[in-house]
C-alpha atoms as a PDB file:
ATOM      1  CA  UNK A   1       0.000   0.000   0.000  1.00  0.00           C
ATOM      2  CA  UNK A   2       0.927   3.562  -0.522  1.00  0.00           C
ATOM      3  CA  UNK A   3      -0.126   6.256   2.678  1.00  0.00           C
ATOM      4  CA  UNK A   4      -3.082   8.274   1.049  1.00  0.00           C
ATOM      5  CA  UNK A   5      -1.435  11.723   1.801  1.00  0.00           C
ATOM      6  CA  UNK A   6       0.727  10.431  -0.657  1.00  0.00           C
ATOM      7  CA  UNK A   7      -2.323  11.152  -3.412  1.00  0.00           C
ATOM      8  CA  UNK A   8      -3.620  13.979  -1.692  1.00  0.00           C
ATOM      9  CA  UNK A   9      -0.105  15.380  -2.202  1.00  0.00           C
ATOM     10  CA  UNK A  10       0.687  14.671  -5.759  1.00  0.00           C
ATOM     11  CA  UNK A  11      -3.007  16.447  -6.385  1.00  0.00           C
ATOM     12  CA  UNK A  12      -1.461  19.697  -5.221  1.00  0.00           C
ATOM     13  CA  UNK A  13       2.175  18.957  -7.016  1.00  0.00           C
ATOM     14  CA  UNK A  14       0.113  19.071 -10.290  1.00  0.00           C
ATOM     15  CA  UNK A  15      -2.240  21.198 -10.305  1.00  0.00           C
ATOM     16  CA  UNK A  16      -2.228  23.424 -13.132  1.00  0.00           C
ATOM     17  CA  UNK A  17      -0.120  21.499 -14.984  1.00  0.00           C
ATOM     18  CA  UNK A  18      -2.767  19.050 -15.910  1.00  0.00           C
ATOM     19  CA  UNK A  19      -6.363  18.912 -16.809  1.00  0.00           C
ATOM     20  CA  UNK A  20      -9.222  18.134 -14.391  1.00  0.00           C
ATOM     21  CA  UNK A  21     -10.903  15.529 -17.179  1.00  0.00           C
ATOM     22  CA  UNK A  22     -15.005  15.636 -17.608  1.00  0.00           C
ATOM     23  CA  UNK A  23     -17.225  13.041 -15.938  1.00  0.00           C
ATOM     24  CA  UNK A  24     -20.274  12.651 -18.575  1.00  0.00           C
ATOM     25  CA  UNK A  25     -23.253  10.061 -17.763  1.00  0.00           C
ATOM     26  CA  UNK A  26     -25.053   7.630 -20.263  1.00  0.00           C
ATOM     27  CA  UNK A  27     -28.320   7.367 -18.791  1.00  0.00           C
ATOM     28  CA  UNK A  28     -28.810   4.280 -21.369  1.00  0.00           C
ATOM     29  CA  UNK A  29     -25.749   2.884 -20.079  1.00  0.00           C
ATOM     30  CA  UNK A  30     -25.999   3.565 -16.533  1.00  0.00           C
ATOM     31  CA  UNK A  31     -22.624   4.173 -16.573  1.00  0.00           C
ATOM     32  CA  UNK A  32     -20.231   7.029 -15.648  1.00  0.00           C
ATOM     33  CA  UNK A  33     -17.432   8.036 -18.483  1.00  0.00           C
ATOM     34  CA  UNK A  34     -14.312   9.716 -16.613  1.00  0.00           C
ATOM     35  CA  UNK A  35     -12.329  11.323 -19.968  1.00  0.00           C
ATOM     36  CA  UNK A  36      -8.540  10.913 -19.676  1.00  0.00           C
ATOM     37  CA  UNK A  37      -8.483  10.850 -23.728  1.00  0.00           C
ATOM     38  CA  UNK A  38      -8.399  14.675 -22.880  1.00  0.00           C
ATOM     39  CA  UNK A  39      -5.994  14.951 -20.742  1.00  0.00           C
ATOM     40  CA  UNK A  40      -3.111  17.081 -21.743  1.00  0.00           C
ATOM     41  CA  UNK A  41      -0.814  14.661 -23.630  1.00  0.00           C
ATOM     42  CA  UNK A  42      -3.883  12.695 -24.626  1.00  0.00           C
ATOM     43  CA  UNK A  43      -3.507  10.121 -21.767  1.00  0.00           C
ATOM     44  CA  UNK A  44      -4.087   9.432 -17.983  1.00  0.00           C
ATOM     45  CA  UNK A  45      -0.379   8.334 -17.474  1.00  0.00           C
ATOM     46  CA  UNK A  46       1.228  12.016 -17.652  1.00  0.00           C
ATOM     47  CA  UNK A  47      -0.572  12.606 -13.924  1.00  0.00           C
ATOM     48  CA  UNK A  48       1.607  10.064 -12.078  1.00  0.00           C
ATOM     49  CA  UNK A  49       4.922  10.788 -14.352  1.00  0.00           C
ATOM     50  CA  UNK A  50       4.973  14.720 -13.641  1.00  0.00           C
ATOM     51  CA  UNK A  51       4.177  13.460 -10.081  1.00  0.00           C
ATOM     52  CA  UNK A  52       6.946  11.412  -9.871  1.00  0.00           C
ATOM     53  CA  UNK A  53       9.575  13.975 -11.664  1.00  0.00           C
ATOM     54  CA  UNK A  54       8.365  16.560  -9.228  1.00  0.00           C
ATOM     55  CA  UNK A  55       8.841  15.085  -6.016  1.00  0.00           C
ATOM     56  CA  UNK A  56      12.677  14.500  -6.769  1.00  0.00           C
ATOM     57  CA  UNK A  57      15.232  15.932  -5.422  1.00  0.00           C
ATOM     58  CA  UNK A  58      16.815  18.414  -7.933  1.00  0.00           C
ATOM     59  CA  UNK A  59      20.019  16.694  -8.506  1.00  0.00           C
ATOM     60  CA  UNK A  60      18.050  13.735  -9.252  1.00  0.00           C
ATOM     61  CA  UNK A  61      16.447  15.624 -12.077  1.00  0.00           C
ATOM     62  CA  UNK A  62      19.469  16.694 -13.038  1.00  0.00           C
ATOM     63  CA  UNK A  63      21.014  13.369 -14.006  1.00  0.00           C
ATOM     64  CA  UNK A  64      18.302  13.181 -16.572  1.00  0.00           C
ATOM     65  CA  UNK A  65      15.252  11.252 -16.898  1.00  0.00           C
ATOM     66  CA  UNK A  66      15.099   7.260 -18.345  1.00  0.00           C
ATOM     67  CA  UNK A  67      12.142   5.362 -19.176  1.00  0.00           C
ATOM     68  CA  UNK A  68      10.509   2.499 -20.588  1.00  0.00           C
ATOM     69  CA  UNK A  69       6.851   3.107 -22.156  1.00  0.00           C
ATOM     70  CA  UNK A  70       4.703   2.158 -25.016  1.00  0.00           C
ATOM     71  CA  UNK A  71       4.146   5.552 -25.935  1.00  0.00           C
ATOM     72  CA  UNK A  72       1.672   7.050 -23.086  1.00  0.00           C
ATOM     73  CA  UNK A  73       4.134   7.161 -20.118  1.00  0.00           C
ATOM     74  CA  UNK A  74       6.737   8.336 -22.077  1.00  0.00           C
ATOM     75  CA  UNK A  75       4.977  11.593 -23.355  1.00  0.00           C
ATOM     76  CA  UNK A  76       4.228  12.085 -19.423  1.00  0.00           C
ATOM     77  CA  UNK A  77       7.701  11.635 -18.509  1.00  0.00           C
ATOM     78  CA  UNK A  78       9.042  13.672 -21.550  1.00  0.00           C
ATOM     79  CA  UNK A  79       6.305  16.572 -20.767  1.00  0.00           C
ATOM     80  CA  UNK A  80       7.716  16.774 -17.372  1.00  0.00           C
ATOM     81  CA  UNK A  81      11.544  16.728 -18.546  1.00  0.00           C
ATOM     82  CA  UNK A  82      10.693  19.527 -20.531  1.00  0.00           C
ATOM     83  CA  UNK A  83       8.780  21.597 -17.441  1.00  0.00           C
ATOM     84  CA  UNK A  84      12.071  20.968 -15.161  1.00  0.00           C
ATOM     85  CA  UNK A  85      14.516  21.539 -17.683  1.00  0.00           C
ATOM     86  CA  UNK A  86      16.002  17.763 -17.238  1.00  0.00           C
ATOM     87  CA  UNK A  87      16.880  15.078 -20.743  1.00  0.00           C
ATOM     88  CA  UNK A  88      15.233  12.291 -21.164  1.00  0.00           C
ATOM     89  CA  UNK A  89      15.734   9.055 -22.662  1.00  0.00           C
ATOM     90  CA  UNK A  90      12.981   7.110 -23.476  1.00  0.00           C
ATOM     91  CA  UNK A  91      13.114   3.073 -24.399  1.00  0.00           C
ATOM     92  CA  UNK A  92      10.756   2.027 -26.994  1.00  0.00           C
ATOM     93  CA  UNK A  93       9.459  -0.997 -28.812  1.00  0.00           C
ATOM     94  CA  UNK A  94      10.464  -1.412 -32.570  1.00  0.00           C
ATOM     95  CA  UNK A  95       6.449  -2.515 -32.683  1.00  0.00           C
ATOM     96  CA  UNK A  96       5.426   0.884 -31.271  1.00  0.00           C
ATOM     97  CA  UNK A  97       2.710   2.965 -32.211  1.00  0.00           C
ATOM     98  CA  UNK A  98       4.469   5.462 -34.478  1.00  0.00           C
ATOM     99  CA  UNK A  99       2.098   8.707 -33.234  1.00  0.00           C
ATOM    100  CA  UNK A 100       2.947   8.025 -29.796  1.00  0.00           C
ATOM    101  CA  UNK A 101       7.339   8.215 -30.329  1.00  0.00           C
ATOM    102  CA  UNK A 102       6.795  11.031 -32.538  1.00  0.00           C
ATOM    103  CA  UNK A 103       4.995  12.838 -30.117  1.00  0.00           C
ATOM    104  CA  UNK A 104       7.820  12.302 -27.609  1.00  0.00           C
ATOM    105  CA  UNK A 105      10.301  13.082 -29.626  1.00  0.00           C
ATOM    106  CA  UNK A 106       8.330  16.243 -30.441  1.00  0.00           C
ATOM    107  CA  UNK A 107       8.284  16.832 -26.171  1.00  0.00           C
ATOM    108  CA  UNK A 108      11.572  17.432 -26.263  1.00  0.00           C
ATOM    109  CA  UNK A 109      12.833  13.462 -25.264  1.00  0.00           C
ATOM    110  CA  UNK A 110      15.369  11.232 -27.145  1.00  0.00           C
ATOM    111  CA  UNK A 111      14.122   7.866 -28.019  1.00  0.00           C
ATOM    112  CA  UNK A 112      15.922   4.866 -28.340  1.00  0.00           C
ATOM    113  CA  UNK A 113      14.319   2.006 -30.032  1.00  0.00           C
ATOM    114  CA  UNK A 114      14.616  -1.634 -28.879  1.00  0.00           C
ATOM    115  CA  UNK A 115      13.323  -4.872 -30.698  1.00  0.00           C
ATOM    116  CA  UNK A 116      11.283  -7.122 -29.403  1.00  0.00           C
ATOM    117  CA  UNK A 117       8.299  -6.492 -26.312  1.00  0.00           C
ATOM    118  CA  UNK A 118       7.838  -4.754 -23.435  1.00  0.00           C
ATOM    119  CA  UNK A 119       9.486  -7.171 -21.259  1.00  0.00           C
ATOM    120  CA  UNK A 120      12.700  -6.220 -23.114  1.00  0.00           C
ATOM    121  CA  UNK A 121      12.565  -2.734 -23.346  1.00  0.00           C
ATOM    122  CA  UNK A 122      12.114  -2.254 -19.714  1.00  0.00           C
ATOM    123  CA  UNK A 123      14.872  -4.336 -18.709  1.00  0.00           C
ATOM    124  CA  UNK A 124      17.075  -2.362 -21.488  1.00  0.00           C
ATOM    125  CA  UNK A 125      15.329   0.516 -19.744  1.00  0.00           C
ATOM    126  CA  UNK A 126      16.520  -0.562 -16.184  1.00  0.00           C
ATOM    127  CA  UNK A 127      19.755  -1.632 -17.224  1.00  0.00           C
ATOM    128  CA  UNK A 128      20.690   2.187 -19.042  1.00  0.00           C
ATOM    129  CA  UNK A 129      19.840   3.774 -15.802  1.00  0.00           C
ATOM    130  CA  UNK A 130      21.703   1.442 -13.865  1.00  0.00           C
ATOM    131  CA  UNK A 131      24.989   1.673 -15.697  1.00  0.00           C
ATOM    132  CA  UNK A 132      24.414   5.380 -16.233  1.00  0.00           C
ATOM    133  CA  UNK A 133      23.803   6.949 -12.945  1.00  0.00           C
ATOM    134  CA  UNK A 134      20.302   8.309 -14.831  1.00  0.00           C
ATOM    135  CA  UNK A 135      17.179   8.705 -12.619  1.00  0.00           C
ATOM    136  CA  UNK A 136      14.658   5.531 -13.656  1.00  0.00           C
ATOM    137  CA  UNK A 137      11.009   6.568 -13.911  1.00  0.00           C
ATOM    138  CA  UNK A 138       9.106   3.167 -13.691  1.00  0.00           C
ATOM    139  CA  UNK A 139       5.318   3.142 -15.782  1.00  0.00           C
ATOM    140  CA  UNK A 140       3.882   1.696 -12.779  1.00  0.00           C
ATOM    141  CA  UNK A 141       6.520   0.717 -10.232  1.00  0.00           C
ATOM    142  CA  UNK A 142       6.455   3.382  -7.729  1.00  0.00           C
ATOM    143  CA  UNK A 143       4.557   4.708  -5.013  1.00  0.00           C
ATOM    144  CA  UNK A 144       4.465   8.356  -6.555  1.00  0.00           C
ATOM    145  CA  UNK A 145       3.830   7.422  -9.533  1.00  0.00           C
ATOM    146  CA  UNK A 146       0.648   5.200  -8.194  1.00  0.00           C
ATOM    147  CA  UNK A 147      -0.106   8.673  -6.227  1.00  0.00           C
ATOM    148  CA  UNK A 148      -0.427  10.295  -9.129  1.00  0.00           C
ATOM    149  CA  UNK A 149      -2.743   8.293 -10.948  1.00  0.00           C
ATOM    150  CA  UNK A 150      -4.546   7.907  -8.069  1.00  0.00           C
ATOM    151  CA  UNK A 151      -5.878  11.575  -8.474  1.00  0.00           C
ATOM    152  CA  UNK A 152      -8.477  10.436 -11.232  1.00  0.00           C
ATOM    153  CA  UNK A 153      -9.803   8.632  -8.176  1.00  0.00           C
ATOM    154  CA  UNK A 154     -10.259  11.638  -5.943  1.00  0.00           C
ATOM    155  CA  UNK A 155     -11.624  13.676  -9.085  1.00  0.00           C
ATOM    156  CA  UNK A 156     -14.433  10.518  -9.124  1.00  0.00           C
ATOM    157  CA  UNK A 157     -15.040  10.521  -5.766  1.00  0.00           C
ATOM    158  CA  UNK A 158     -16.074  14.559  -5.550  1.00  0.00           C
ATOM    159  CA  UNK A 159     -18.620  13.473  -8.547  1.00  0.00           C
ATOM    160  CA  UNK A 160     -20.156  10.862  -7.158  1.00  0.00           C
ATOM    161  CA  UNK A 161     -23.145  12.921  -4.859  1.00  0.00           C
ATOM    162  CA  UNK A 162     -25.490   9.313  -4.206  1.00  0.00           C
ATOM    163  CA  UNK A 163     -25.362   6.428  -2.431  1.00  0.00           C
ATOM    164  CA  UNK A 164     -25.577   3.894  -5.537  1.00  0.00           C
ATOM    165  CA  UNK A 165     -22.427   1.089  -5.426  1.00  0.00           C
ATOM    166  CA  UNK A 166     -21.113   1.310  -8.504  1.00  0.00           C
ATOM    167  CA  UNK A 167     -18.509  -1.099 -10.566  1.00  0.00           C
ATOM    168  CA  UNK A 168     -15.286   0.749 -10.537  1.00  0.00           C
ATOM    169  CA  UNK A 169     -14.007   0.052 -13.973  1.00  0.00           C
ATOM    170  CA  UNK A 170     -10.125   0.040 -15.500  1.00  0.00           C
ATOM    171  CA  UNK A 171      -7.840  -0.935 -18.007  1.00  0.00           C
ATOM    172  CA  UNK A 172      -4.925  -2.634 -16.385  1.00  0.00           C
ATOM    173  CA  UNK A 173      -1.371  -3.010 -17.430  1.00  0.00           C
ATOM    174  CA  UNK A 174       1.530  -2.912 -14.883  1.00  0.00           C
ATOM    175  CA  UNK A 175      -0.814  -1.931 -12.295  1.00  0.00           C
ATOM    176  CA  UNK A 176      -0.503   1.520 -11.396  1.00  0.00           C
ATOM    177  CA  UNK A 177      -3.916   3.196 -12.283  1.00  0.00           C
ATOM    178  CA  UNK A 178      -6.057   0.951 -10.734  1.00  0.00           C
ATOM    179  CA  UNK A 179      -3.909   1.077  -7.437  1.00  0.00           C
ATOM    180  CA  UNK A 180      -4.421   4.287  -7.286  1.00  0.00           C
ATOM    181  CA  UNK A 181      -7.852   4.323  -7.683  1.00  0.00           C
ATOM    182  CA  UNK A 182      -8.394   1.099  -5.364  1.00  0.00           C
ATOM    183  CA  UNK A 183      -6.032   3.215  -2.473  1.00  0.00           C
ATOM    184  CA  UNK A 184      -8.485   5.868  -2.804  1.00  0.00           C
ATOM    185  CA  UNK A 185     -11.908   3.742  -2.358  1.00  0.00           C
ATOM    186  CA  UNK A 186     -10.379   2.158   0.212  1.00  0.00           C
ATOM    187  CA  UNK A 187      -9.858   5.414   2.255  1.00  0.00           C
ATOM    188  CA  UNK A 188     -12.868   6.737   1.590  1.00  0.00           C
ATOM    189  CA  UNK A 189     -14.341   3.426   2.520  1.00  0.00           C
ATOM    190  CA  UNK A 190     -16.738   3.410  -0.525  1.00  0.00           C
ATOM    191  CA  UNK A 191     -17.769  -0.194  -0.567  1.00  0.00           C
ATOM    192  CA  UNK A 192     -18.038  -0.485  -4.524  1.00  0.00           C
ATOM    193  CA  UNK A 193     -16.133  -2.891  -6.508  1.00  0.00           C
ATOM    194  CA  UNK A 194     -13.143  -2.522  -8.852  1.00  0.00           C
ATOM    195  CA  UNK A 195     -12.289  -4.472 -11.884  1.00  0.00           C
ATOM    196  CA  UNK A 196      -9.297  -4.314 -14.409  1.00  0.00           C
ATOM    197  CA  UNK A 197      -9.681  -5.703 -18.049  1.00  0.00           C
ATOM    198  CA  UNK A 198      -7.109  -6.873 -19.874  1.00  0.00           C
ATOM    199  CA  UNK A 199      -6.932  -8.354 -23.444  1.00  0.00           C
ATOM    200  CA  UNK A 200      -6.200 -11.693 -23.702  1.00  0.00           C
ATOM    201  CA  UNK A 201      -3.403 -11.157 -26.056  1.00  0.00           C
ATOM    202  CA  UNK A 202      -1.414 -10.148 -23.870  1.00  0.00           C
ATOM    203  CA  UNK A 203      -3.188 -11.228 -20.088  1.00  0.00           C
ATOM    204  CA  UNK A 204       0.078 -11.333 -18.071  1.00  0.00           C
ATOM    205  CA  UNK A 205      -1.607  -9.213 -15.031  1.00  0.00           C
ATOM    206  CA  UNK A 206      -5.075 -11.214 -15.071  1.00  0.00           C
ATOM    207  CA  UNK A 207      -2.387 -14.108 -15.200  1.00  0.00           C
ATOM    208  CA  UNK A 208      -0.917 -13.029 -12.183  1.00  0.00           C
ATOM    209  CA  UNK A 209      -4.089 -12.163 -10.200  1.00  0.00           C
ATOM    210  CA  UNK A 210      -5.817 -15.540 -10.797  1.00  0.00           C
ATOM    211  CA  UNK A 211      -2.618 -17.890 -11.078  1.00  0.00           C
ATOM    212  CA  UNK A 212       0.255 -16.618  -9.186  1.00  0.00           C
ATOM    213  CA  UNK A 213       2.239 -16.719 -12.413  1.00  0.00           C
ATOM    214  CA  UNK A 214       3.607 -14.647 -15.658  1.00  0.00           C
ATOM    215  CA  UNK A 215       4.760 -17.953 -16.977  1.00  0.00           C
ATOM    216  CA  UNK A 216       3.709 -19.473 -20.434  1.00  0.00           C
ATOM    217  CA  UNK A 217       1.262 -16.255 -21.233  1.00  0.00           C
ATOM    218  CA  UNK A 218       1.109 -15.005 -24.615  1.00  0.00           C
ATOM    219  CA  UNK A 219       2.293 -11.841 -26.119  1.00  0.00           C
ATOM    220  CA  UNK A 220       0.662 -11.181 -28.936  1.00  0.00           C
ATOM    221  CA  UNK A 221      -0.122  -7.819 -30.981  1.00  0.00           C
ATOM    222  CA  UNK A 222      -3.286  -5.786 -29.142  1.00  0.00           C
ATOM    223  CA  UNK A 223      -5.039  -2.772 -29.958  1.00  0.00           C
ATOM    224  CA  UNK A 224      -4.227  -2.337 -25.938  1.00  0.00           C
ATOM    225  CA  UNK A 225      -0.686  -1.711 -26.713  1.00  0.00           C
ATOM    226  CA  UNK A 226      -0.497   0.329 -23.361  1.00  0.00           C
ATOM    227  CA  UNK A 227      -1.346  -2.725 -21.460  1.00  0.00           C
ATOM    228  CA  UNK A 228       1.025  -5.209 -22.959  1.00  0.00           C
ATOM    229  CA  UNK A 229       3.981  -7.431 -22.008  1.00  0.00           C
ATOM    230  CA  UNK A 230       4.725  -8.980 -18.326  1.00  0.00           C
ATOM    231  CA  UNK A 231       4.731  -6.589 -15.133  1.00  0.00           C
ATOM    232  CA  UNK A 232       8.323  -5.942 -13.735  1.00  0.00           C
ATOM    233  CA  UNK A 233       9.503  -8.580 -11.071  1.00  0.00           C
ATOM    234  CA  UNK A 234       8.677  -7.672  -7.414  1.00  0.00           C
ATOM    235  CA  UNK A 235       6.481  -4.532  -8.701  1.00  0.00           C
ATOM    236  CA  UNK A 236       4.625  -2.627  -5.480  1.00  0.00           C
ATOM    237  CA  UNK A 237       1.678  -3.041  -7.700  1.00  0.00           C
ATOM    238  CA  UNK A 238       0.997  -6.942  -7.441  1.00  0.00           C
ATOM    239  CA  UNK A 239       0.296  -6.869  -3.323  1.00  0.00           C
ATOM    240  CA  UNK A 240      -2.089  -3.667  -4.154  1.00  0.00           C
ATOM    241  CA  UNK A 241      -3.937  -5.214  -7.225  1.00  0.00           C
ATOM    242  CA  UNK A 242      -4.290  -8.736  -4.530  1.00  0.00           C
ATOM    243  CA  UNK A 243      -5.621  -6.381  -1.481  1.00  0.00           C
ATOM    244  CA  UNK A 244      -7.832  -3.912  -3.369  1.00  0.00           C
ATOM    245  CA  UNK A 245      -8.796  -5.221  -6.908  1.00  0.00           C
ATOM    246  CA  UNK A 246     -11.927  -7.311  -7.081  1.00  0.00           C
ATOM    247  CA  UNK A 247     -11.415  -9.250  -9.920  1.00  0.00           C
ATOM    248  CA  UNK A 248      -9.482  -8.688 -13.485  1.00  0.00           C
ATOM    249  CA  UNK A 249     -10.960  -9.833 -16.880  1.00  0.00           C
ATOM    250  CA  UNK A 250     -10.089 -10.150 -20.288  1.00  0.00           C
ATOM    251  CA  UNK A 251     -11.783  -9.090 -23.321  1.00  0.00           C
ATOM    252  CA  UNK A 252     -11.323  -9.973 -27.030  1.00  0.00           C
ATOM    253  CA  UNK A 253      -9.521  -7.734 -30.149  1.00  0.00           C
ATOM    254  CA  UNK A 254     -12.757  -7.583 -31.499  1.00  0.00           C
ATOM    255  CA  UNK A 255     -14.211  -6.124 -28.588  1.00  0.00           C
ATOM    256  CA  UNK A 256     -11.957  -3.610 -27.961  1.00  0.00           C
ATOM    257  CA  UNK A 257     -12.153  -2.645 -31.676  1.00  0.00           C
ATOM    258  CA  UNK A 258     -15.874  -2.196 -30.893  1.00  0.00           C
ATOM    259  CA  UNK A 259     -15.278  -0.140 -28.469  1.00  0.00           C
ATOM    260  CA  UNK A 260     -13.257   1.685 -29.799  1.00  0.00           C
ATOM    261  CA  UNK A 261     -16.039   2.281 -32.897  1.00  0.00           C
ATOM    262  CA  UNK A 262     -18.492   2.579 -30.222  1.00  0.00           C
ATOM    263  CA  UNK A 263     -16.755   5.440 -28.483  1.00  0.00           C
ATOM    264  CA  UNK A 264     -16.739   7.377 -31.899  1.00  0.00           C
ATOM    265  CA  UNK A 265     -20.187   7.190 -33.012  1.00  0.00           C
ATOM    266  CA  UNK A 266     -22.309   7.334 -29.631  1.00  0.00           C
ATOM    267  CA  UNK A 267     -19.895   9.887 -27.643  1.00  0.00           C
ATOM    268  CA  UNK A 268     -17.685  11.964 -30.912  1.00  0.00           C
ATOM    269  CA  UNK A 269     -14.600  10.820 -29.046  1.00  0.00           C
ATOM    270  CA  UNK A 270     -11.175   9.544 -30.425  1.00  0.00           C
ATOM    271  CA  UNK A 271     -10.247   6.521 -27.649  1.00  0.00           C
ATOM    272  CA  UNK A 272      -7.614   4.112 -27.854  1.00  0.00           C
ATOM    273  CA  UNK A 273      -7.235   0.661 -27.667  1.00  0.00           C
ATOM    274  CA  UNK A 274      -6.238   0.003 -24.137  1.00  0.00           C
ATOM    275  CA  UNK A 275      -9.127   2.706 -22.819  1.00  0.00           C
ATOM    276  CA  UNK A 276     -11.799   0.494 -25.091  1.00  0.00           C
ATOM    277  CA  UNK A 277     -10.948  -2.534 -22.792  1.00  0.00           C
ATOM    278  CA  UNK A 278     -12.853  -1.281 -19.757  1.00  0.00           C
ATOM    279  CA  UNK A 279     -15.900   0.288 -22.560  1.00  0.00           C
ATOM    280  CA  UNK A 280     -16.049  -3.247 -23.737  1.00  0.00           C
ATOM    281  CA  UNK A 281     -16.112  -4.881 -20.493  1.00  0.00           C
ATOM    282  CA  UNK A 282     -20.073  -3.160 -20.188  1.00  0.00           C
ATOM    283  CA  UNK A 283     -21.104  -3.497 -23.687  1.00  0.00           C
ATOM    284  CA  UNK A 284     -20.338  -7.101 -23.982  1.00  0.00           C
ATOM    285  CA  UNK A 285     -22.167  -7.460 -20.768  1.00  0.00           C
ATOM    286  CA  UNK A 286     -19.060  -8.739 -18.984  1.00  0.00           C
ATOM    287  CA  UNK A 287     -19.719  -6.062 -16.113  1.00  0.00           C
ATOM    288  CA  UNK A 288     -23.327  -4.853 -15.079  1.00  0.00           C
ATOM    289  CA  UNK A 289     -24.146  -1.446 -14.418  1.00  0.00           C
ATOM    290  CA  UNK A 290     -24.344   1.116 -12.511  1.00  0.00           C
ATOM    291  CA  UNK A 291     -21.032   1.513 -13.409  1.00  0.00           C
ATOM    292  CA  UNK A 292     -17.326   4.199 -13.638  1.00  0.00           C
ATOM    293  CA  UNK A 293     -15.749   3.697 -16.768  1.00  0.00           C
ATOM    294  CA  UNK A 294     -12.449   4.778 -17.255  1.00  0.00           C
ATOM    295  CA  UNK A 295     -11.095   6.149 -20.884  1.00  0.00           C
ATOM    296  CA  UNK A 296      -7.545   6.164 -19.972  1.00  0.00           C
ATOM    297  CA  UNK A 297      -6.027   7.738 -22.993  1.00  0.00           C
ATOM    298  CA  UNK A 298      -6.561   8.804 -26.867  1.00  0.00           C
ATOM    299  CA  UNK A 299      -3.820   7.997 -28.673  1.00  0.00           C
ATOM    300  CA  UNK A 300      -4.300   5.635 -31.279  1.00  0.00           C
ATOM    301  CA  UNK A 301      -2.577   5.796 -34.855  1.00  0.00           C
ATOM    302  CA  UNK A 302      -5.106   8.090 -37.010  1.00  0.00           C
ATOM    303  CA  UNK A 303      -5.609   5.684 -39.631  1.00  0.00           C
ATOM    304  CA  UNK A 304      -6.253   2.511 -37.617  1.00  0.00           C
ATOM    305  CA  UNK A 305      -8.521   4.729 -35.740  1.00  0.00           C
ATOM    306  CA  UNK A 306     -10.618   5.685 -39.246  1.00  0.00           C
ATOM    307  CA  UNK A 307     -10.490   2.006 -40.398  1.00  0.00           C
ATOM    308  CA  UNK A 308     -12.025   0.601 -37.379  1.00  0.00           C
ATOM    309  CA  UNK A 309     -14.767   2.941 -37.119  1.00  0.00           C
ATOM    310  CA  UNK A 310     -15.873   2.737 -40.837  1.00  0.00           C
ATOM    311  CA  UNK A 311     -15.736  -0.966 -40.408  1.00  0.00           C
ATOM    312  CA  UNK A 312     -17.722  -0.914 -37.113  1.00  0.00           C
ATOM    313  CA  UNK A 313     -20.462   1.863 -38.324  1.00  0.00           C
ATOM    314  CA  UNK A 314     -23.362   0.397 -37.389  1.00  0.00           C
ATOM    315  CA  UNK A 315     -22.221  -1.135 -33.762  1.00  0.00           C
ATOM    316  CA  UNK A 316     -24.762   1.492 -32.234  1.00  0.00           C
END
C-alpha cells in the first residue's frame, strides 16, 4: 500500500499542470465516463509521471530522466523533462505505435528504439539507468507514480453525490492506475467494486491475479498496446492489485475494436485501444451497471482509428 497523503499530495504537485478531465453520464448505459483521452498529452499516465519527476530531489532531475513506455508514459515523462529543464531518454518498442514516439520526440525526449516487447525494453530501460547513474522513472513501479494516478480517483469521488455502489471500472497493465484508484476507495471506505480488463493477447496481469504466475502467457499484438507485455519482477503493484482489486478480466480484439467504434459514433470521441478494454467490459455485458468507466487515454494511430470505425459503423 501507498499512505493516502501520498495522493492527496501529488493532487497539489500538479495542479495546473494538468487537466481536471469531464465526468459525462449515459443514462442508457448507466454508466459514468471519466475522460482521460483529454488529458493534456492525450492520456491518464502524464498525472503520475509529472508526479513522480516533481517530487525529486533536484540533482536527481538533473542526471536526466530514463524510461521504458509504449508511448503514453513516455509523453508524461518527456512533458515533465521539458517543465524541469532535465533530458530524457525514453526506451521504446520497434512494434510501437508510431504517433505516440513522434509525439515524444516532439516533447523534447530522445528515443531509443529496442526490438522485441515490453518485457525487453524495460529491462534495457533498467539496465541504461543502472549503468548510467540516470534517474529511472518506472510506468507503474512506484509509489508516486501510483499517487499520481490515483488523483483520477479523488476527481471521481467529488462526482459521485449518491449512495448507488457502482462497478469501478479500469484498463490494467503494470498496475498503477487501478492502485491508485483502489487506495483511494479504500480510504474513503466506498464499498463499490473494482475491476481491471485486460486483453487476452497479452493477459500477463489477469495471469498473475488468478494464477500466481507470468509464466507461459502469450504476447501477442493488441489494440491495448499500453497494457502489454509482463509486469516488472517484485512490482509494489501486485500486493495492491491482490488487497484492493476485485477481480481482473479479459476481453477480445474484437471487442476492444468495438469499443473503440463505439466510443466514436455514440460519444464523438477519439479513444484508444487500451481505454476500449474497460468500454467493452459493459457493452459485452461482462460487467453490469451502474457503473465508472475509465477512458484512460486517446492515442491511437489516425488511420487505424478511421479504419475501425468505418468498419464498425453500425455497432450502435
Amino acid at each position: 500500500m501507498i499512505p493516502i497523503e501520498w495522493v492527496f499530495m501529488a493532487s497539489e504537485r500538479i495542479k495546473g499542470q494538468t487537466v481536471r478531465t469531464p465526468v459525462t453520464y449515459d443514462k442508457e448505459l448507466n454508466i459514468f465516463l471519466k475522460w482521460e483521452n483529454k488529458q493534456i498529452t492525450g492520456s491518464f499516465k502524464v498525472r503520475g509521471a509529472l508526479n513522480k519527476v516533481l517530487s525529486l530531489e533536484n540533482w536527481e532531475q538533473k542526471q536526466g530522466l530514463v524510461t521504458a513506455s509504449a508511448g503514453n508514459h513516455g509523453q508524461g515523462v518527456a512533458l515533465s523533462g521539458r517543465i524541469i529543464d532535465a533530458p530524457v531518454l525514453i526506451f521504446v518498442s520497434d512494434q510501437a505505435v508510431s504517433s505516440k514516439v513522434d509525439a515524444m520526440r516532439k516533447l523534447g525526449a530522445e528515443v531509443c528504439t529496442v526490438k522485441g516487447g515490453y518485457g525487453i525494453v524495460e529491462q534495457a530501460a533498467l539496465d541504461y539507468a543502472s549503468q548510467n547513474n540516470a534517474t529511472y522513472i518506472s510506468p507503474y513501479n512506484d509509489g508516486q507514480i501510483i499517487a499520481g494516478q490515483g488523483t483520477i480517483g479523488l476527481e471521481l469521488i467529488h462526482e459521485l453525490t449518491d449512495e448507488q455502489k457502482y462497478t469501478w471500472i479500469a484498463p490494467v497493465g503494470g498496475g498503477g492506475l487501478i492502485s491508485g484508484i483502489g487506495a483511494v476507495i479504500r480510504h474513503f471506505k466506498m464499498h463499490h467494486r473494482l475491476v481491471g480488463v485486460q486483453s487476452e493477447a497479452s493477459a500477463f496481469t489477469y495471469s498473475l491475479y488468478h494464477k500466481g504466475s507470468q509464466s507461459n502467457v502469450p504476447d501477442l499484438p493488441t489494440l491495448a498496446d499500453g497494457l502489454s507485455g509482463p509486469m516488472q519482477a517484485g512490482s509494489i503493484t501486485l500486493p495492491m492489485l491482490m488487497n484492493l482489486v476485485d477481480d481482473i478480466i479479459t476481453v477480445t480484439e474484437l471487442e476492444i475494436a468495438q469499443g473503440i467504434a463505439y466510443a466514436w459514433h455514440r460519444y464523438h470521441e477519439i479513444i484508444e485501444g487500451s481505454s476500449a478494454t474497460a468500454l467493452a467490459a459493459v457493452l459485452t455485458g461482462k460487467i453490469k451497471s451502474p457503473a465508472i468507466v475509465i477512458i484512460s487515454g486517446g492515442n491511437i494511430q489516425p488511420e487505424i482509428h478511421e479504419q475501425i470505425c468505418q468498419k464498425y459503423e453500425e455497432i450502435i
